[in-house]
Protein backbone atom coordinates (compact mmCIF):
# COMPACT_ATOMS: atom_id res chain seq x y z
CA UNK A 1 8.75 -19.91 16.99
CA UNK A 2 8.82 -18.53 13.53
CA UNK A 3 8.09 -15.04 14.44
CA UNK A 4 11.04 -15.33 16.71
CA UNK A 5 13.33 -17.02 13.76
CA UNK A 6 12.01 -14.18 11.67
CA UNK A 7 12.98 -11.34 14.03
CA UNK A 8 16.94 -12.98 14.54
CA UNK A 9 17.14 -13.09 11.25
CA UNK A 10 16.56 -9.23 10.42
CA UNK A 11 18.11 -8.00 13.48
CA UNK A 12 21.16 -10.64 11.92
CA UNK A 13 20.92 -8.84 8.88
CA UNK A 14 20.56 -5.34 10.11
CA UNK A 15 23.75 -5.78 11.83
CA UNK A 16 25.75 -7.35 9.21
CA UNK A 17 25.23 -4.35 6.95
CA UNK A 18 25.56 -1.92 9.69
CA UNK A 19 29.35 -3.23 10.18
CA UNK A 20 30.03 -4.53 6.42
CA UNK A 21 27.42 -2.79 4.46
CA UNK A 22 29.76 0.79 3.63
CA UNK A 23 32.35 -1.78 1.90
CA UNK A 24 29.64 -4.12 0.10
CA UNK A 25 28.05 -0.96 -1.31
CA UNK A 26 31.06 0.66 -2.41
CA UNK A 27 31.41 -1.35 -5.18
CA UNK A 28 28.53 -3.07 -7.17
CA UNK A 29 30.28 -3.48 -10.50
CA UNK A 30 29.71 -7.00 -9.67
CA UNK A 31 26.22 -8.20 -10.94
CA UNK A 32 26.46 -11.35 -9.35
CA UNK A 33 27.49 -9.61 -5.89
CA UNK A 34 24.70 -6.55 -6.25
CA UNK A 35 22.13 -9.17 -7.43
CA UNK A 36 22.73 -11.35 -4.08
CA UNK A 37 22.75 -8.75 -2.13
CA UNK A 38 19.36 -7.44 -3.58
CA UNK A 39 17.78 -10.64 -3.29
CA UNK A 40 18.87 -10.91 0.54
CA UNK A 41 18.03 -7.47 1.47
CA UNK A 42 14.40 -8.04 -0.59
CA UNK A 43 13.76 -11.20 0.79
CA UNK A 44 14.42 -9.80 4.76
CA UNK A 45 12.44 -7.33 4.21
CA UNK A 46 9.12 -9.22 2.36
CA UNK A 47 9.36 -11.22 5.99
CA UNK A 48 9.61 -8.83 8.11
CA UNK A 49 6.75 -7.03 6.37
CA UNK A 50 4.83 -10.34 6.90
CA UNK A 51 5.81 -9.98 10.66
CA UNK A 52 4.55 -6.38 10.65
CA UNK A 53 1.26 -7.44 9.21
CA UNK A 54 1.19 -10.81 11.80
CA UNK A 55 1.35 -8.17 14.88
CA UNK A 56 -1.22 -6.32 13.22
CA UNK A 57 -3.48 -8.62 12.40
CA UNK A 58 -3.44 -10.32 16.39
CA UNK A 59 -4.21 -6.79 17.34
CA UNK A 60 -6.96 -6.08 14.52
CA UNK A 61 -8.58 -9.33 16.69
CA UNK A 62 -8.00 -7.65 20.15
CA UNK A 63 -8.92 -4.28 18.96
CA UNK A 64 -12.02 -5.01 16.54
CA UNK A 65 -12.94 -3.10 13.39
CA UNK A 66 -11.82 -0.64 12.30
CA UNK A 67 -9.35 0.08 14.72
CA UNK A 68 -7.69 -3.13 14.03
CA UNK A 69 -7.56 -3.09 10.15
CA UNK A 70 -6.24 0.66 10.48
CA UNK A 71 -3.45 0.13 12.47
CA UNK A 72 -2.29 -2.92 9.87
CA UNK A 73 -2.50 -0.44 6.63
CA UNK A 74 -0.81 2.70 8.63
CA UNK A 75 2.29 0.06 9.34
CA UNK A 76 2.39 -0.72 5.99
CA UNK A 77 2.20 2.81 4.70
CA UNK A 78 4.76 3.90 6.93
CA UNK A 79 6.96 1.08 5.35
CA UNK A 80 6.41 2.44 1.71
CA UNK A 81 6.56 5.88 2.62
CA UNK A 82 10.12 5.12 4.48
CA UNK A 83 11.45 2.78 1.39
CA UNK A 84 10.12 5.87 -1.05
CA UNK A 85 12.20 8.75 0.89
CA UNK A 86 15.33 6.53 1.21
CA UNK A 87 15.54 6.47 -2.52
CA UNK A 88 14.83 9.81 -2.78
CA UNK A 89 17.37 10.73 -0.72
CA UNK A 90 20.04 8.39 -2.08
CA UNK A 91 19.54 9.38 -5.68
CA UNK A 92 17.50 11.84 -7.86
CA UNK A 93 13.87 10.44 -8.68
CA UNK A 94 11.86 12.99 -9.05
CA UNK A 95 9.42 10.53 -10.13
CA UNK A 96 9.53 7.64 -7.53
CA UNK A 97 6.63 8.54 -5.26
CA UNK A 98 4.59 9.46 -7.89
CA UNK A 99 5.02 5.65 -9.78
CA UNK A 100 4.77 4.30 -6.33
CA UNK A 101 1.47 6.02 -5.40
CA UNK A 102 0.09 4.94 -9.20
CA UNK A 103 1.11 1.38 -8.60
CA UNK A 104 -0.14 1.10 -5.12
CA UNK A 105 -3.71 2.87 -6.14
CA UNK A 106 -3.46 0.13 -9.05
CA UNK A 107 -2.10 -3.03 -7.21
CA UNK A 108 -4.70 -2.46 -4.22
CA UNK A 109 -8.26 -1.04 -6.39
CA UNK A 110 -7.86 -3.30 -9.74
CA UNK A 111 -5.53 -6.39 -8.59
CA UNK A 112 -5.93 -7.47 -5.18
CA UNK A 113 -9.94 -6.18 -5.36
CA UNK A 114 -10.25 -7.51 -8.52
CA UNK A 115 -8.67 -11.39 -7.29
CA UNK A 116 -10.23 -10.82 -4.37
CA UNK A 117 -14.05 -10.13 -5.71
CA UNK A 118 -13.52 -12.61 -8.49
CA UNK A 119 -12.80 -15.17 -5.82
CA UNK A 120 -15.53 -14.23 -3.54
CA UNK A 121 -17.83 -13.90 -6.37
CA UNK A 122 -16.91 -17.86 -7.56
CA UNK A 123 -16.91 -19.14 -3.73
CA UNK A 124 -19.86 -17.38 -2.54
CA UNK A 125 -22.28 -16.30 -5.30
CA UNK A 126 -22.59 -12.70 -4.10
CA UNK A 127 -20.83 -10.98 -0.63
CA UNK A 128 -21.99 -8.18 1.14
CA UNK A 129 -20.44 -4.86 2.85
CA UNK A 130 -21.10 -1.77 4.38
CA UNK A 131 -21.89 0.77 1.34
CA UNK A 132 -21.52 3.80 3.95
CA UNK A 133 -17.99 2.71 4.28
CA UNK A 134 -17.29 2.18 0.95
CA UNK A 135 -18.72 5.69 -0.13
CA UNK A 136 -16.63 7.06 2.67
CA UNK A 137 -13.31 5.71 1.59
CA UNK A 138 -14.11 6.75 -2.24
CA UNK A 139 -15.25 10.26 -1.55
CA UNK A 140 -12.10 10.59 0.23
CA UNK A 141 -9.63 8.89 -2.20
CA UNK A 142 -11.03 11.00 -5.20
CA UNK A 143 -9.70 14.19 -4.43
CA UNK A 144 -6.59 12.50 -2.76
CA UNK A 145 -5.85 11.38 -5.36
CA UNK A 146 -6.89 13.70 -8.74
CA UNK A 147 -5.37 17.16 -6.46
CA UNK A 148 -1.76 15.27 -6.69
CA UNK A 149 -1.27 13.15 -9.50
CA UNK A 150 -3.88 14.93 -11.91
CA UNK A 151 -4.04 18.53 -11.46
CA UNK A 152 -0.16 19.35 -11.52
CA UNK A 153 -0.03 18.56 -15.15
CA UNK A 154 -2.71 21.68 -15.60
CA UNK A 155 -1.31 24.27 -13.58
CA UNK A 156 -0.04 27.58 -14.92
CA UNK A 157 2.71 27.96 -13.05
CA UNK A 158 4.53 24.78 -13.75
CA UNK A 159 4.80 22.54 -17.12
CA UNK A 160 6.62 19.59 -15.98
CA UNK A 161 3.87 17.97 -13.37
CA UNK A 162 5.41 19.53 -10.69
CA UNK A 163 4.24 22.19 -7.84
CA UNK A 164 5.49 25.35 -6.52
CA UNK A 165 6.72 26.19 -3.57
CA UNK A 166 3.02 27.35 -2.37
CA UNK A 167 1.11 25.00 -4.08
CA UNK A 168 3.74 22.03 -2.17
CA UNK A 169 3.12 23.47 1.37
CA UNK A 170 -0.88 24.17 0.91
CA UNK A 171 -1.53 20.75 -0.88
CA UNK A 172 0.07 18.79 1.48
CA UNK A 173 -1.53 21.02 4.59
CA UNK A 174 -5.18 20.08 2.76
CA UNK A 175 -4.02 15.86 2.32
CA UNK A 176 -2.92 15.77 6.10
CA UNK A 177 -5.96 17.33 7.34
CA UNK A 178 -8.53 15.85 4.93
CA UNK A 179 -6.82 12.66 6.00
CA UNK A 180 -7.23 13.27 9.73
CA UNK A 181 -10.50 14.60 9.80
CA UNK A 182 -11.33 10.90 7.96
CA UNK A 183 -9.50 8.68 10.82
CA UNK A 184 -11.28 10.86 13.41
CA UNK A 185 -14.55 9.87 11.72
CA UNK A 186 -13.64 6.41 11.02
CA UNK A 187 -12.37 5.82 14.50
CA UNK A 188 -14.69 7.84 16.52
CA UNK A 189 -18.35 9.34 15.25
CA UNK A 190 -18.81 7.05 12.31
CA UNK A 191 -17.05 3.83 13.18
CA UNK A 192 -19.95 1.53 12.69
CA UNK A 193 -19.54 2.65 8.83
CA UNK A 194 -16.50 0.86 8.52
CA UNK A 195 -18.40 -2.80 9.85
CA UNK A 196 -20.55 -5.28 8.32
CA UNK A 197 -23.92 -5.11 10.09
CA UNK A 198 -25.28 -8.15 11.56
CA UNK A 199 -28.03 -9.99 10.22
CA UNK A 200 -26.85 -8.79 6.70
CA UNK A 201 -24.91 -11.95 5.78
CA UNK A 202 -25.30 -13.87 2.45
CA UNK A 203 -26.59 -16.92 3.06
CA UNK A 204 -25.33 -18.08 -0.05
CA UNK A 205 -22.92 -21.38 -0.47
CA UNK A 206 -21.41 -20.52 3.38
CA UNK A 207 -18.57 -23.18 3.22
CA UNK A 208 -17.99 -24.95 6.84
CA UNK A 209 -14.56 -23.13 7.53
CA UNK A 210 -16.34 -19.64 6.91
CA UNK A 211 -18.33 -20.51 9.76
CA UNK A 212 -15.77 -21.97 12.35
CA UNK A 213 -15.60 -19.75 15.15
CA UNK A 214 -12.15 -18.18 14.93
CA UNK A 215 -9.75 -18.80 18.27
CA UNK A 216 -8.43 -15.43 20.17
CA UNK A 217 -5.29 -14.30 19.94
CA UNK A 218 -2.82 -14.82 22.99
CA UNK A 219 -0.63 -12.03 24.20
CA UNK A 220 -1.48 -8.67 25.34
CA UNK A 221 -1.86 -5.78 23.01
CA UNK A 222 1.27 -4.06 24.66
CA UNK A 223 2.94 -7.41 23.63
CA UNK A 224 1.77 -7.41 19.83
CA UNK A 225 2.70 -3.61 19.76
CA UNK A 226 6.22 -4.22 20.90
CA UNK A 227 6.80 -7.16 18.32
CA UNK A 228 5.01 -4.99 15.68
CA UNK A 229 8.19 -2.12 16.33
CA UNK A 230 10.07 -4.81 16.18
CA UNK A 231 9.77 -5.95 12.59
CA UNK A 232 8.94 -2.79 11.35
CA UNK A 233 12.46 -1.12 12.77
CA UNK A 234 14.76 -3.73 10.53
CA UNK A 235 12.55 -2.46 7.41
CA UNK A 236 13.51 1.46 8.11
CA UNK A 237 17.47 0.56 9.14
CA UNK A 238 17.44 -1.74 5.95
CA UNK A 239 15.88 0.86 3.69
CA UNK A 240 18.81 2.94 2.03
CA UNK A 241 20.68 0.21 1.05
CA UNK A 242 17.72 -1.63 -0.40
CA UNK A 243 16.99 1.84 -2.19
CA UNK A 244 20.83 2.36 -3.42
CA UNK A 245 20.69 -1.06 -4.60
CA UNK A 246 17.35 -1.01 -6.53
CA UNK A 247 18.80 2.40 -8.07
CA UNK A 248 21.76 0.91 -9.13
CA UNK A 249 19.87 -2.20 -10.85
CA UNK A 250 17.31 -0.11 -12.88
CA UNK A 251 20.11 2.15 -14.21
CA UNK A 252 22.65 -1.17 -15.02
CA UNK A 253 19.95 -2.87 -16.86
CA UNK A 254 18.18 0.10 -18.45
CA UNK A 255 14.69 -0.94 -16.90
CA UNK A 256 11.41 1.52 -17.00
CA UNK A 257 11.75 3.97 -14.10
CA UNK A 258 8.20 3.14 -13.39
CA UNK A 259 9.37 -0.25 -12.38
CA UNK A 260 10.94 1.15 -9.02
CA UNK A 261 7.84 2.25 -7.58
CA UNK A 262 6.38 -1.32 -8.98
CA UNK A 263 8.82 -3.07 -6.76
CA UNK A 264 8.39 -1.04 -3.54
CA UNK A 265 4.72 -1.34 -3.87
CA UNK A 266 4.98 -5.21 -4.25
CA UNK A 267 7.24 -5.19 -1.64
CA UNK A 268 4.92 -3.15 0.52
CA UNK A 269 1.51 -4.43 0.23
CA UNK A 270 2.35 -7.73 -0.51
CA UNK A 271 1.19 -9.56 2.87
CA UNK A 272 -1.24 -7.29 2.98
CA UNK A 273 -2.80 -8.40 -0.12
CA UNK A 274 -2.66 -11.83 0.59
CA UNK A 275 -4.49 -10.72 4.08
CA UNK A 276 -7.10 -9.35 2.02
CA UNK A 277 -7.62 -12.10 -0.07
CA UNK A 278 -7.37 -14.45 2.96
CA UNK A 279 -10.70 -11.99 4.38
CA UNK A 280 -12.71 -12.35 1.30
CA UNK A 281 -12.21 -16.38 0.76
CA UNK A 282 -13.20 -16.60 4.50
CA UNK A 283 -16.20 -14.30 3.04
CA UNK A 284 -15.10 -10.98 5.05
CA UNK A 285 -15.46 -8.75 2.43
CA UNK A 286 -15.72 -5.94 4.75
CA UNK A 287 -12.32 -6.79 6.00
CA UNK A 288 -10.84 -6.98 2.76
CA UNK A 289 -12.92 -3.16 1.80
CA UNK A 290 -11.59 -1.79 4.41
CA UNK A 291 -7.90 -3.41 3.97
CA UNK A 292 -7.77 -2.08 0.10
CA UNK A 293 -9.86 1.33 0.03
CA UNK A 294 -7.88 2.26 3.41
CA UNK A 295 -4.75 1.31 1.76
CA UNK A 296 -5.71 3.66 -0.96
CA UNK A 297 -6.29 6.48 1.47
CA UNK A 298 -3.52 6.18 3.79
CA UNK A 299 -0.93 5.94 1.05
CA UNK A 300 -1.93 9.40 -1.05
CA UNK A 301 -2.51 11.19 2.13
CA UNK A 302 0.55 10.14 4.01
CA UNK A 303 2.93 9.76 1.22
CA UNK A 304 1.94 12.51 -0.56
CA UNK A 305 2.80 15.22 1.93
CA UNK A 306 5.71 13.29 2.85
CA UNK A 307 7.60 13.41 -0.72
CA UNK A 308 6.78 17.20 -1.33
CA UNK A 309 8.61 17.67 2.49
CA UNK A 310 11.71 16.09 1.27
CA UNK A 311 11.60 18.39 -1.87
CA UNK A 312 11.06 21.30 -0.12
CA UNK A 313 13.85 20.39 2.05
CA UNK A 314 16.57 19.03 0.03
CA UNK A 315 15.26 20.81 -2.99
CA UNK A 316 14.99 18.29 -5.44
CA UNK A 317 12.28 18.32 -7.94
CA UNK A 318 9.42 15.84 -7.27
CA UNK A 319 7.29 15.12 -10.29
CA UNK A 320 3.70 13.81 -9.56
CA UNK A 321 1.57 14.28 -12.10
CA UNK A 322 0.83 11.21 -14.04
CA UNK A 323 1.09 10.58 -17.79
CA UNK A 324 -1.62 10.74 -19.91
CA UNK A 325 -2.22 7.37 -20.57
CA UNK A 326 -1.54 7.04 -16.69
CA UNK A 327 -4.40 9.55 -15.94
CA UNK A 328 -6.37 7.89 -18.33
CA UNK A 329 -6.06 4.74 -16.46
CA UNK A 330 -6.64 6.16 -13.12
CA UNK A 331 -9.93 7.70 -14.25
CA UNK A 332 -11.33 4.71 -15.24
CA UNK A 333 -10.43 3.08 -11.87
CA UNK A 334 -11.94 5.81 -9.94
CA UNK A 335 -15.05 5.60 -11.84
CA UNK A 336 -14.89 1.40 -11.76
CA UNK A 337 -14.46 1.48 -7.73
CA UNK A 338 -17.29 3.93 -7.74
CA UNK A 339 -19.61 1.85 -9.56
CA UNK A 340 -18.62 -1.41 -7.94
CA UNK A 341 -18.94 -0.12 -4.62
CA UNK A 342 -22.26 1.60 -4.95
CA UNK A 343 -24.74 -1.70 -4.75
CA UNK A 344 -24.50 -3.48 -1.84
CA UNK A 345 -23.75 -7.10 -3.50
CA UNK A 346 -20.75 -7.80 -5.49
CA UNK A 347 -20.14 -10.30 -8.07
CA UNK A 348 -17.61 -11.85 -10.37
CA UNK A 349 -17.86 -9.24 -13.01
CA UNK A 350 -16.70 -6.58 -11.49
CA UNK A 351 -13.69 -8.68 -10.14
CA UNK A 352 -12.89 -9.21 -13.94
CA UNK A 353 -13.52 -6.06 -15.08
CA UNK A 354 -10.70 -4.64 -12.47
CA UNK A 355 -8.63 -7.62 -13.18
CA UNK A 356 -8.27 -6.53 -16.75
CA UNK A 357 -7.62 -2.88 -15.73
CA UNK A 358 -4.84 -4.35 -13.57
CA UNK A 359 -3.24 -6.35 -16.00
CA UNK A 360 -3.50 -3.29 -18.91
CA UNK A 361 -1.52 -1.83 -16.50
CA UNK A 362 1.62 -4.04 -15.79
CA UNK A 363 1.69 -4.27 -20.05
CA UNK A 364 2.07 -0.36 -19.95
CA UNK A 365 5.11 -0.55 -17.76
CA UNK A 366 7.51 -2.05 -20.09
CA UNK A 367 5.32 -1.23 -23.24
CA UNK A 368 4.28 2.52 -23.06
């Protein structure tokens, strides 16, 4: 019943601002007015992104790993990278996808794996995974991710952390098919990478609901696919005015442009965090790994080529590379998710250790 409640309520809301949206977002002098019609648009779309990962979650169970757990963090990517080009197209940000990409890579790798090991590591003592996958995922999201955000800030050819008009169309040709030639692997030749082998399980403080047999999902997987579309479409139709309004609000109040792609991130990957950490206290680390790392993946190569495409085409100028002390800080997470992901136990420490990365972070954002 909720799921239905949820759907009238963003199809409600969709159609309310498609036949009085133009006039409320003519004028936002208002902050009282802009700031409730923020808080509506952000809190329809937080619910229908917990619809979105719902579906995708009943189908993960029909479909089994990975298949499943893909199909959830390529929904929510699409989200992000929709939100991300309706801001770019409603205002100039050269650096939106850029801060969105950093906060993602730092929201997913040091705060919802470091929660979500640090809770693990208390509840269980130690949790397994499959190492292949995680070395799979972290060979991948290393050059993803240093080509982009590191390397424009050392080119000749530009100064400013952007890319030429070659460098645009090649980079994002080598991120789409990097990226594909991954999901072929992970779906296809390699998919037993991405699950936790039986007979591997820690039989270490295995709490009574870990062990419950979990019930199947009813509906059909043409039924979860349809609801999935579903929630997801109110998201995209609700997107530009979310962005126009979000705009609007960081320039009124003077807030840290890095705070936009803070917000979209939250909004993004928020269920899906709270999946994760759901996996791990139910001690599926392996769901969670492949939840966070693939969320790493699918937003650098996805987004990525998609915010150099709406450069090329409109011809703004889209800024990726990363501060220094940004760089800085995505180094050291690189070389932390390395490290924690290359025994095949983890523990509480390294759920601190990212933890404190994490929240170094969110104290850089409004103190640089």
């Amino acid at each position: 019943m909720s799921g239905w409640i949820r759907l009238i309520v963003a199809w409600a809301t969709v159609g309310a601002f498609l036949v009085f949206g133009y006039g409320w977002m003519a004028d936002l002098s208002s902050v009282m007015k802009a700031s409730f019609l923020f808080v509506w648009l952000f809190g329809v779309i937080i619910w229908s992104a917990f619809g979105v990962v719902h579906e995708a979650e009943e189908l993960a169970e029909l479909l089994g790993e990975p298949l499943g757990t893909l199909i959830l963090t390529l929904s929510i990517v699409i989200i992000e990278v929709v939100l991300i080009s309706a801001v770019m197209l409603s205002s100039d940000a050269p650096t939106l996808g850029r801060d969105t990409m950093f906060a993602v890579l730092m929201i997913v790798l040091n705060g919802v794996v470091g929660l979500g090991l640090l809770i693990g590591g208390l509840r269980y003592g130690q949790q397994g995974y499959n190492l292949q996958g995680a070395a799979s995922y972290l060979i991948v999201i290393i050059p993803l991710t240093v080509i982009p955000l590191i390397l424009p800030n050392f080119t000749v050819s530009t100064s400013n952390g952007s890319l030429t008009v070659v460098q645009s169309v090649f980079f994002s040709i080598f991120t789409i098919a990097l990226y594909v030639i991954f999901l072929v692997l992970q779906t296809g030749r390699h998919r037993d990478f991405f699950v936790y082998p039986k007979g591997d399980e820690v039989p270490l403080k295995v709490t009574p609901e870990a062990e419950a047999p979990k019930a199947k999902p009813a509906g059909s997987i043409g039924g979860h696919t349809l609801l999935l579309i579903l929630n997801i479409l109110p998201i995209v139709l609700l997107s530009k005015s979310l962005a126009s309004l979000l705009d609007h609000g960081i320039a009124s109040f003077g807030a840290p442009t890095a705070l936009g792609g803070l917000l979209i991130a939250a909004i993004v990957f928020t269920p899906e965090a709270i999946t994760a950490l759901r996996a791990v206290s139910g001690n599926e680390l392996q769901r969670a790994v492949n939840l966070c790392l693939g969320a790493a993946t699918s937003t650098v190569g996805l987004t990525v080529p998609a915010v150099l495409a709406i450069s090329l085409f409109t011809g703004q100028t889209a800024i990726l590379g990363l501060s220094s002390t940004e760089m800085t800080l995505l180094a050291v997470t690189l070389i932390l998710s390395t490290l924690t992901f290359s025994g095949l136990r983890t523990t509480v420490l390294e759920g601190a250790v990212h933890l404190m990365i994490f929240f170094v972070y969110l104290v850089l954002i409004f103190s640089p």
